[in-house]
N, C-alpha and C. Protein backbone atom coordinates (compact mmCIF):
# COMPACT_ATOMS: atom_id res chain seq x y z
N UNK A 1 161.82 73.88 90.73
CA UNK A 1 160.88 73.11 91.52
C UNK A 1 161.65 72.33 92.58
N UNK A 2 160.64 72.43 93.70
CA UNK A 2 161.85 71.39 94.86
C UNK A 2 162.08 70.30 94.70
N UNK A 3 162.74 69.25 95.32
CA UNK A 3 162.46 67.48 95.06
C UNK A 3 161.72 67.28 96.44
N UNK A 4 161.20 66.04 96.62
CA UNK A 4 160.19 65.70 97.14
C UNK A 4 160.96 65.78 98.32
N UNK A 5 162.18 65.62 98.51
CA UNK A 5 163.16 65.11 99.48
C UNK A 5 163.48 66.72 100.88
N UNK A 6 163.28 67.59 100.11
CA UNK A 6 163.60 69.11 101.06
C UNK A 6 162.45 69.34 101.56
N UNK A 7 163.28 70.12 103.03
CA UNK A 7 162.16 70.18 103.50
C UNK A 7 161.52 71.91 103.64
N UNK A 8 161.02 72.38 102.76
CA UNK A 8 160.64 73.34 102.14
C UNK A 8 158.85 73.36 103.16
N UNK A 9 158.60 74.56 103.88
CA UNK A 9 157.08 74.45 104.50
C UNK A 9 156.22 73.82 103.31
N UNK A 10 155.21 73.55 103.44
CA UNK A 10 153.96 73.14 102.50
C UNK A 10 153.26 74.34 102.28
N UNK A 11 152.87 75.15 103.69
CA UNK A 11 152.53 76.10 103.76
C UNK A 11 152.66 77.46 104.12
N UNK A 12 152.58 78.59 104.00
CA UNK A 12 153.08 80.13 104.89
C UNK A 12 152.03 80.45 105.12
N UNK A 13 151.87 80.99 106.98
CA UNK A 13 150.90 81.55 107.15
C UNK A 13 151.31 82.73 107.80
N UNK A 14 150.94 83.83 107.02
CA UNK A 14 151.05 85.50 107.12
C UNK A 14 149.89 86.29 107.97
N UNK A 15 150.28 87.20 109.02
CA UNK A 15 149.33 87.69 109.39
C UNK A 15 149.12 89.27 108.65
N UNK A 16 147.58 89.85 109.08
CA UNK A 16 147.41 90.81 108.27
C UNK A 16 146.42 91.59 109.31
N UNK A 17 146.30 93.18 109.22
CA UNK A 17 145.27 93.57 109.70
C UNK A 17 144.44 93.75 108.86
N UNK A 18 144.28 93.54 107.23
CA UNK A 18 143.20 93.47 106.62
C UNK A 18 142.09 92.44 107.08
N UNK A 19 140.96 93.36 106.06
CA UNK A 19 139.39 92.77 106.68
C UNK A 19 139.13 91.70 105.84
N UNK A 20 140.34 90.75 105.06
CA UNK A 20 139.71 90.01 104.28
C UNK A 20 140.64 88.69 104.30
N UNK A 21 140.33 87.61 104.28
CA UNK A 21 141.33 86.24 104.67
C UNK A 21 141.24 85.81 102.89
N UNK A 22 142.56 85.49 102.94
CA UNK A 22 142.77 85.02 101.58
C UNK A 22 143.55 83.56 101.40
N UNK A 23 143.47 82.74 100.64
CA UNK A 23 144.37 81.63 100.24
C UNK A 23 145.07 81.84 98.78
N UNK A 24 146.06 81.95 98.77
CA UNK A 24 147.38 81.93 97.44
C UNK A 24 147.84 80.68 97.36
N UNK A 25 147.38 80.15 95.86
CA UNK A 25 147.78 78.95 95.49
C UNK A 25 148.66 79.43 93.69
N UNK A 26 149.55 79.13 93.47
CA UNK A 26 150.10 79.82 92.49
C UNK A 26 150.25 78.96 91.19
N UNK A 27 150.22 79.10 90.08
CA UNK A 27 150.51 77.99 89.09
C UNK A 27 151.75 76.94 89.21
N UNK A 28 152.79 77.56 89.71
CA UNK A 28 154.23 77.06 90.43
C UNK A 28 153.82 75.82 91.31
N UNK A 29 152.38 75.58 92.24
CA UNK A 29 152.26 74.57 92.90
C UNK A 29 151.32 73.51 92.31
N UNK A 30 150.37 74.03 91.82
CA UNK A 30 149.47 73.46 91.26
C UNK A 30 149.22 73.56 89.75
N UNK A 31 149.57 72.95 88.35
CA UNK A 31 149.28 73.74 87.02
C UNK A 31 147.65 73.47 86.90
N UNK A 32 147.01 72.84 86.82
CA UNK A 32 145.44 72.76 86.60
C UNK A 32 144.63 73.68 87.71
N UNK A 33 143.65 74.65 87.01
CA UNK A 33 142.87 75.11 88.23
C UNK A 33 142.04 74.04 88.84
N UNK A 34 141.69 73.33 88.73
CA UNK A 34 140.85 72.24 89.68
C UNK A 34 141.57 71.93 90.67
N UNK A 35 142.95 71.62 90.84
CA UNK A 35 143.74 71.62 91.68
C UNK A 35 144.07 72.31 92.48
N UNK A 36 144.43 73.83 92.01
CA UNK A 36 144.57 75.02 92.59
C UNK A 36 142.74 75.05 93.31
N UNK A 37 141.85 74.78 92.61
CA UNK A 37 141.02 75.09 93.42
C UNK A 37 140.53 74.20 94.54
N UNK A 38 140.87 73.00 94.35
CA UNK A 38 140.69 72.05 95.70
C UNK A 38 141.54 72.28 96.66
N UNK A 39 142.87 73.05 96.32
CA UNK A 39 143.67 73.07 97.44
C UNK A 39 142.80 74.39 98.14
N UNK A 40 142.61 74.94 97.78
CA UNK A 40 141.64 76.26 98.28
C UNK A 40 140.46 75.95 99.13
N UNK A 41 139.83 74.93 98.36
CA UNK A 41 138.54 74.50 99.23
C UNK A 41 139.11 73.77 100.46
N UNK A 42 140.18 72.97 100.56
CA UNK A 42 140.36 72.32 101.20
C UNK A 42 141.23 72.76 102.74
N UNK A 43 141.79 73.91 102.35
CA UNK A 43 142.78 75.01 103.19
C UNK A 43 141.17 75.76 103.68
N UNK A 44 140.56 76.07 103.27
CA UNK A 44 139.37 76.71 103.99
C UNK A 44 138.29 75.82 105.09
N UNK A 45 138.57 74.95 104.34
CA UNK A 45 137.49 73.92 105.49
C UNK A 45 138.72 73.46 106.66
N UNK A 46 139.84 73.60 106.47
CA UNK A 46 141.17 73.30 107.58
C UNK A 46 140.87 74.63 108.96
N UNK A 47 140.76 75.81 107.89
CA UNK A 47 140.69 76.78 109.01
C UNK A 47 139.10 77.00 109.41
N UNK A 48 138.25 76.12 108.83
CA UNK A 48 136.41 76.75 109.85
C UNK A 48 136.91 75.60 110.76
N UNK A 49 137.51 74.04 110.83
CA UNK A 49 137.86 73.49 111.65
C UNK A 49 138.32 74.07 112.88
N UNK A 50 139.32 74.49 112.33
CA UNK A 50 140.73 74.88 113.47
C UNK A 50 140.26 76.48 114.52
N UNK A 51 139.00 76.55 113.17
CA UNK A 51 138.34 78.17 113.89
C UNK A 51 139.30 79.46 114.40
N UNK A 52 140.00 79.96 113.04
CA UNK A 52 140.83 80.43 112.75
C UNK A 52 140.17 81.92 112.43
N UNK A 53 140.34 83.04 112.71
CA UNK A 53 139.71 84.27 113.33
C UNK A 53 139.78 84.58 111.53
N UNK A 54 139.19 84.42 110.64
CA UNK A 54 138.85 84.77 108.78
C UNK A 54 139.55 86.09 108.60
N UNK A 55 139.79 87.40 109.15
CA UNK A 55 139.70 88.28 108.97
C UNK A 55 141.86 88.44 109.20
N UNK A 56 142.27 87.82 109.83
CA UNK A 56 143.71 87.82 110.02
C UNK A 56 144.86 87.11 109.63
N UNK A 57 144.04 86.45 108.37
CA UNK A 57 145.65 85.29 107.99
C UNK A 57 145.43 85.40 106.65
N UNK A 58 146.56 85.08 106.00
CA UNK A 58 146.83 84.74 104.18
C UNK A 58 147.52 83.39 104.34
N UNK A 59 146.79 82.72 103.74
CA UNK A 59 147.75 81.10 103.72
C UNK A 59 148.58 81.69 102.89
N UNK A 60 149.49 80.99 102.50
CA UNK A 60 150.24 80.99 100.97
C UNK A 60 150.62 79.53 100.64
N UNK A 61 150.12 78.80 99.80
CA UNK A 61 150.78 77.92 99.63
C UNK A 61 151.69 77.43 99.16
N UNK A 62 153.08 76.31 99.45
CA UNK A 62 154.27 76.36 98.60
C UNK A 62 154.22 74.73 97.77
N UNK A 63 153.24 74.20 98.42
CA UNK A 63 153.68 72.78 98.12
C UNK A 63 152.75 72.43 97.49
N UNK A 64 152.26 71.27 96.30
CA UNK A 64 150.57 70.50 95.91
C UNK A 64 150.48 69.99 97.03
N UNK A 65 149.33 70.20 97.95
CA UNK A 65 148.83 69.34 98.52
C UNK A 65 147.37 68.87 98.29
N UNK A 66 147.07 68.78 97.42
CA UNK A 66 145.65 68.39 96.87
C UNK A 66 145.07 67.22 96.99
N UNK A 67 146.47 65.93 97.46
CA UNK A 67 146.08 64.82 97.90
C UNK A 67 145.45 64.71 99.28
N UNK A 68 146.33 65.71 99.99
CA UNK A 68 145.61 65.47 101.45
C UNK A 68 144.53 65.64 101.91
N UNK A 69 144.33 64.96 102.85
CA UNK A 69 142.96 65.05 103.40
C UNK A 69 142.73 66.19 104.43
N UNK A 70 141.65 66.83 104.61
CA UNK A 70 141.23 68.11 105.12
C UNK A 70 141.91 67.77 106.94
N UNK A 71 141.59 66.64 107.53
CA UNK A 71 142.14 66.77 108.92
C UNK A 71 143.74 66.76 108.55
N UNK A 72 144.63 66.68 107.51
CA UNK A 72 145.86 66.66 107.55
C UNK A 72 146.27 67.60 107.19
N UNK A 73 145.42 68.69 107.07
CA UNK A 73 145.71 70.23 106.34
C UNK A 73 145.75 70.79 107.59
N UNK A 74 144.63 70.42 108.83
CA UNK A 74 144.46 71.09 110.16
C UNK A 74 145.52 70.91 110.65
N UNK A 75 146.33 70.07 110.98
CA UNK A 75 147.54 69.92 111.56
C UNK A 75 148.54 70.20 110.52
N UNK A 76 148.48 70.71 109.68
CA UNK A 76 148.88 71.87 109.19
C UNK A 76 149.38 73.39 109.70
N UNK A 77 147.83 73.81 109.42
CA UNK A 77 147.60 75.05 110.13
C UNK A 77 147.93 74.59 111.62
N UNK A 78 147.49 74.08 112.10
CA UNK A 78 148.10 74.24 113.79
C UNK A 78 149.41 74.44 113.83
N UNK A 79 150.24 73.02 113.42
CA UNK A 79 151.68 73.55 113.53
C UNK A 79 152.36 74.32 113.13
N UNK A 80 151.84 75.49 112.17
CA UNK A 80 152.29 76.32 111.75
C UNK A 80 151.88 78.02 112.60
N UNK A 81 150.80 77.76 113.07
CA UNK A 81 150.46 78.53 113.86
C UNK A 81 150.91 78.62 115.51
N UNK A 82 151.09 77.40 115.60
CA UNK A 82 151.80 77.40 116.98
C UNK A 82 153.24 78.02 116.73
N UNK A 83 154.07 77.97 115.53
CA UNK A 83 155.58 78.36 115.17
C UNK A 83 155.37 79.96 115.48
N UNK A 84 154.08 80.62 115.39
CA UNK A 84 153.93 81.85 114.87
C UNK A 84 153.44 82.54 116.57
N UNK A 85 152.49 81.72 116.97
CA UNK A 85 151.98 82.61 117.99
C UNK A 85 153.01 82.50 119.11
């Protein structure tokens, strides 16, 4: 597990030509599914924000971020997407 201190992404965002957008949250980041699943809900409402094309990305997540708040997930995805495009 990392220490809080590295600076390891929070998130990976993968592109895909599949027809289906997915979020990967793994037991490694999150052990409770409620967790795993808020980070999910919460990575999805980041990208209807950010209006992120559904059909071309896989988040992956590396970090818990289950505390954050949904506009701090968007600047998230942005800066990670700006690294990419």
């Amino acid at each position: 597990m990392l220490a809080p201190n590295t600076h390891a992404p929070e998130i990976i965002i993968k592109h895909s030509g599949l027809p289906k957008a997915a979020v990967v949250v793994s037991k490694n980041v999150a052990k409770k599914a409620v967790d795993r699943n808020r980070i999910k809900r919460i990575i999805r409402e980041a990208q209807r924000k950010v209006n992120l094309p559904v059909s071309n990305y896989t988040v992956i997540v590396k970090k818990n971020i289950a505390d954050l708040k949904t506009d701090q997930v968007k600047e998230l995805l942005i800066k990670h997407l700006n690294k990419h495009a």
